[in-house]
Each structure stands twice: as C-alpha cells, then as structure tokens.
Protein backbone atom coordinates (compact mmCIF):
# COMPACT_ATOMS: atom_id res chain seq x y z
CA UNK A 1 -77.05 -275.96 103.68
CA UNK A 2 -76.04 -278.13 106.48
CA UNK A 3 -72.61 -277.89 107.79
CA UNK A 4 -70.19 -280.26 110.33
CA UNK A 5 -67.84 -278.69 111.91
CA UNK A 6 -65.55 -278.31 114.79
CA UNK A 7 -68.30 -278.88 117.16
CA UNK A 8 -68.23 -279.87 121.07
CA UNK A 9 -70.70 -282.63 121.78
CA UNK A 10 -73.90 -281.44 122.49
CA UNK A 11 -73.90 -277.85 121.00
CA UNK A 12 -76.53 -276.65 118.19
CA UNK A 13 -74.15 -277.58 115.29
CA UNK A 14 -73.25 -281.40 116.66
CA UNK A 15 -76.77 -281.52 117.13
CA UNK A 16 -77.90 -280.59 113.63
CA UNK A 17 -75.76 -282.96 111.96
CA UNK A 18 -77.90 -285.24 113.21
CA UNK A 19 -75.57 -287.60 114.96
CA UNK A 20 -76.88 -290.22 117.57
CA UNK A 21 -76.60 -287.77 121.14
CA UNK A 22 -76.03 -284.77 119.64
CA UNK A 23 -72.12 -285.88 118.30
CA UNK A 24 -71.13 -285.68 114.35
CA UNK A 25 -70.61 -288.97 112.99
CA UNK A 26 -67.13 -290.05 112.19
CA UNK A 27 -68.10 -291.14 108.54
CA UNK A 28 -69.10 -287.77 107.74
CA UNK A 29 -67.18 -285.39 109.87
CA UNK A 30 -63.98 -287.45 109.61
CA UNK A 31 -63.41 -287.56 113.76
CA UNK A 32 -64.36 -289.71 116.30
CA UNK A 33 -67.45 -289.08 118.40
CA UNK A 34 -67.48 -286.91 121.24
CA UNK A 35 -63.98 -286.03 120.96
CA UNK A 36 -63.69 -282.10 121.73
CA UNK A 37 -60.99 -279.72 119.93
CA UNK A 38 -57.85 -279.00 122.36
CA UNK A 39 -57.63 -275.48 124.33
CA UNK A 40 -54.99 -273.36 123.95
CA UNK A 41 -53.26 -270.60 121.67
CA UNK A 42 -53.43 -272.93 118.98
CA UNK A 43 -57.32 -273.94 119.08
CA UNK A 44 -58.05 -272.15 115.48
CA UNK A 45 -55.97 -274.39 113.56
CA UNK A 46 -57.70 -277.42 115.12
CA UNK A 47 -59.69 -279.13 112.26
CA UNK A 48 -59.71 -282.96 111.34
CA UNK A 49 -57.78 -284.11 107.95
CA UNK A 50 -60.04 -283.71 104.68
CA UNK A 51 -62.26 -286.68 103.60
CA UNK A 52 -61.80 -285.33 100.05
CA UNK A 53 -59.68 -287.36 98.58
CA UNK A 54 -58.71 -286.26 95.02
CA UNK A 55 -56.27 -285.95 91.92
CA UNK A 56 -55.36 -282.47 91.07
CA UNK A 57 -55.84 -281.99 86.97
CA UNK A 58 -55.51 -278.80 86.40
CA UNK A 59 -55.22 -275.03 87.81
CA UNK A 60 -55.34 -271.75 86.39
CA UNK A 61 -54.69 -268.43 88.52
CA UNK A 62 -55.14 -264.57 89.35
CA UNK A 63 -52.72 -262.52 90.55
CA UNK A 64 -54.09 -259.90 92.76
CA UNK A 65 -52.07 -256.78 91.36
CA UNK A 66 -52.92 -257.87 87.66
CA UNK A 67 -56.47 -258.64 87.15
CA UNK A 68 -56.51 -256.82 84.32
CA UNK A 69 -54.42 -260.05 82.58
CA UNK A 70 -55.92 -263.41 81.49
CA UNK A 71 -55.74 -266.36 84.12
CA UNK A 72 -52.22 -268.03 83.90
CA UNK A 73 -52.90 -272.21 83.33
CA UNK A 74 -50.54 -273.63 85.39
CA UNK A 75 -50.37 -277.22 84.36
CA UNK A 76 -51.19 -278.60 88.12
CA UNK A 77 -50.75 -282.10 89.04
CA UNK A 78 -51.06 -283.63 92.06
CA UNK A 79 -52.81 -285.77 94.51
CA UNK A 80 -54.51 -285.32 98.40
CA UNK A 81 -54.54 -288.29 100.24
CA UNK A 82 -55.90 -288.43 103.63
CA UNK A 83 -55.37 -285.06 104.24
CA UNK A 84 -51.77 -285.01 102.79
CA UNK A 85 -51.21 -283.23 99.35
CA UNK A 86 -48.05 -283.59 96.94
CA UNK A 87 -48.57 -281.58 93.85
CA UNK A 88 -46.54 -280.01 90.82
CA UNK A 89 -46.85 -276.88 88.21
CA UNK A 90 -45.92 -274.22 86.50
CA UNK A 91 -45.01 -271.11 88.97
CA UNK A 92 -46.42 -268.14 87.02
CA UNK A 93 -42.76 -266.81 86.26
CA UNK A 94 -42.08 -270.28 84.11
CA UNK A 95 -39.91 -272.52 86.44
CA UNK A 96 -41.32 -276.09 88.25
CA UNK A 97 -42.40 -275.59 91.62
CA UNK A 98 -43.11 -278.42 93.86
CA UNK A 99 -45.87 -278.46 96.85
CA UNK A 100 -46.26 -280.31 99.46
CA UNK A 101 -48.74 -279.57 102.66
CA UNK A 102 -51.88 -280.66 105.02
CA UNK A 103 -55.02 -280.19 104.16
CA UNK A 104 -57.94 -279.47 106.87
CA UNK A 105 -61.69 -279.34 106.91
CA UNK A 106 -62.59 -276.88 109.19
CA UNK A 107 -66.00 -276.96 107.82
CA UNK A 108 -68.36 -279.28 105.72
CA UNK A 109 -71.68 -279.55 104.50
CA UNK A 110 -73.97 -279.63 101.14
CA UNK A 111 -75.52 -276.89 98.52
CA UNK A 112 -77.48 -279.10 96.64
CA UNK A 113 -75.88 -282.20 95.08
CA UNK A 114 -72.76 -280.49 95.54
CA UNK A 115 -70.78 -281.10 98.78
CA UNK A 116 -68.65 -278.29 100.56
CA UNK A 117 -65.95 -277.66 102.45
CA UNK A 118 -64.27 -274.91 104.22
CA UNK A 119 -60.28 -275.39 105.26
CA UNK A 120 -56.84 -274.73 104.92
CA UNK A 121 -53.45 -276.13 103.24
CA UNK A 122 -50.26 -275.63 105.21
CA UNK A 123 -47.06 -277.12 103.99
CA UNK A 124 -43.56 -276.29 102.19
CA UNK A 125 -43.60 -274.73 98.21
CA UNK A 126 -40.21 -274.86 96.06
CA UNK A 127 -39.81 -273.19 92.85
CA UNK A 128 -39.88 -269.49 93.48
CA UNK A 129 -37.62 -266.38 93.73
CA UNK A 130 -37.94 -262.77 95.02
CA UNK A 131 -40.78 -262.09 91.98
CA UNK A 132 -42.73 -263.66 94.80
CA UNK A 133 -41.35 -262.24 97.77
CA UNK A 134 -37.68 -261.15 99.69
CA UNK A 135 -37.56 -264.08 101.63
CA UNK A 136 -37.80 -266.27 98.33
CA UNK A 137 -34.06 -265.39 97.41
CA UNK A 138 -32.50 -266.87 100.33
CA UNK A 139 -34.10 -270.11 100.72
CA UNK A 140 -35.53 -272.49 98.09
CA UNK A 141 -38.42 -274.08 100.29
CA UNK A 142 -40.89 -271.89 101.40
CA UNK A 143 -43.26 -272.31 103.98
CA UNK A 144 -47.21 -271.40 102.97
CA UNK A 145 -50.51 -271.70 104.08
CA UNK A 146 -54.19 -270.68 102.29
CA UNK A 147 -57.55 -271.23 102.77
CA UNK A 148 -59.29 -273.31 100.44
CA UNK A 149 -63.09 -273.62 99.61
CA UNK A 150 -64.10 -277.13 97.88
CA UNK A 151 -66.82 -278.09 95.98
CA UNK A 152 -67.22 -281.44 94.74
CA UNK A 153 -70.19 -282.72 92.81
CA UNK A 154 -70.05 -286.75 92.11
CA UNK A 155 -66.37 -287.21 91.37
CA UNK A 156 -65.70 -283.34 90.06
CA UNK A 157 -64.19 -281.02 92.59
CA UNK A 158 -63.32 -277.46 92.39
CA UNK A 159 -60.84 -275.61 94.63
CA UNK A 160 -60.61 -271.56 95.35
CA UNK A 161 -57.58 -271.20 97.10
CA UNK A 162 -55.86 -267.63 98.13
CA UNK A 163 -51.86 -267.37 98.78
CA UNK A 164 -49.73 -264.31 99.31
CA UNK A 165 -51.11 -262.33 96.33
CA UNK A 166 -52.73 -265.27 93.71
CA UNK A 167 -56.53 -266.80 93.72
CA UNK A 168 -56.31 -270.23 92.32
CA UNK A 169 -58.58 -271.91 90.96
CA UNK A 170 -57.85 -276.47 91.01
CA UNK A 171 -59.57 -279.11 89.75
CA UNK A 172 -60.17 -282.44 90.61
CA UNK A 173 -61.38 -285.96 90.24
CA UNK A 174 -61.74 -288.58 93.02
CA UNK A 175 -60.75 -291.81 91.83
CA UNK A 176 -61.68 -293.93 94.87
C-alpha cells in the first residue's frame, strides 16, 4: 500500500510517493510541492482538502450501546465538493437533520484497485435533541467532528465514519 501524506519535503514518505526531489505531487496529494505543514498547537489538524469528490447515496448506522439492533438506514443525501460537504438524513430518533462540515485527507494511498484515504469531517449538525447528548437541548446546531476512512474503487466509494456514540457507514458515487 503506498500512502501520501502530510509529509515535509525530503523525508521517507515524500520520497516514496515518488515525486520529482523527494516532494508529493500536487495532482495526487492535493498540495503544492514543497510546501511544509505549519508549527504550532494546532499542527494535527493540518491536512489538505479531500480530492474525493463524491455524492452521498445512502448511509446506514450502529449505535455503539445497541449493537445488538439491526443497522438504522438513514436515507443520506448529500454531496463533498472540494473538501466541503452539505448533506441530509434521517437522525436515528426520526426527525431531518442537516450537515454541513470540511473534509480532510490526512492520509492517502491504494489497496489494490481501490484507493484510500484516512481524514476527518469537522463542521455544524442540526436535527438532534438530548437523546444525543445534554448540550443538544439548548442549541439546535451542533458542532461535530469524526474520522472517516474512504475507499473508493472506480466511481464507488465507501465511508466508515465514527461520531459521539454511532459508526456510519456512506456511500458514494463520483460523478466528475
């Protein structure tokens, strides 16, 4: 598996991805050459937006504290567009919600045919009350953020994604 990353110019990773002097090419990496992550308190959330551009068509979930029930389909739809995502579905507790966040590639590379990616969403969710926590009954937008893990063979993606107490499970189609 080979795998771009967050990688200063020069090191062993930016030098496996085989880019001319040692630095990940922008077409596959998403970044300019030779342009290093910032220091500071905030360096592990530095990624580069997701070239994985995508309609959500679907999602079913787990919650943590009842896998002993069936996955709930949650009638996802949505798109991620340059690294921005808008989406809608069914919260498991029946009423709309409404997402909107980033999404970052913190790491890429290939299994096979398939191509992989390793990031996070961060953004704003509306449709949910205390069911999903306190905080929930005192403001409708809530603020979120979960890893995801992509894989996307041809124009089929798959996304495992893990917030507050639910696995998801999203798929998608690239259109362009």
């Amino acid at each position: 598996m080979a795998l771009v990353g967050v990688a200063r110019p020069g090191s062993a990773l930016a030098q496996s991805s085989g880019g001319a002097g040692g630095d990940a090419p922008a077409s596959v990496s998403g970044r300019s050459p030779g342009v290093d992550p910032p220091r500071g308190p905030w360096w592990t959330l530095w990624s580069w937006r997701t070239p994985h551009d995508r309609v959500i068509a679907g999602m079913i979930t787990m919650h943590v504290y009842e896998l002993d029930q069936a996955p709930t389909n949650n009638r996802a739809f949505g798109v991620i567009y340059h690294g921005v995502l808008g989406a809608t579905f069914i919260t498991t507790h029946g009423p709309r919600g409404f997402a909107a966040a980033f999404e970052r590639a913190w790491l890429e590379g290939t299994l096979g045919p398939a191509r992989t990616m390793l990031g996070f969403r961060a953004g704003l969710v509306y449709g949910y009350d205390r069911r999903l926590f306190e905080l929930a009954d005192h403001t409708p937008i809530l603020p979120y953020g979960q890893p995801v893990l992509l894989v996307r063979a041809g124009p089929i993606s798959l996304d495992l994604t893990y917030t507050w107490v639910v696995f998801s499970l999203t798929g998608g189609i690239s259109l362009w």
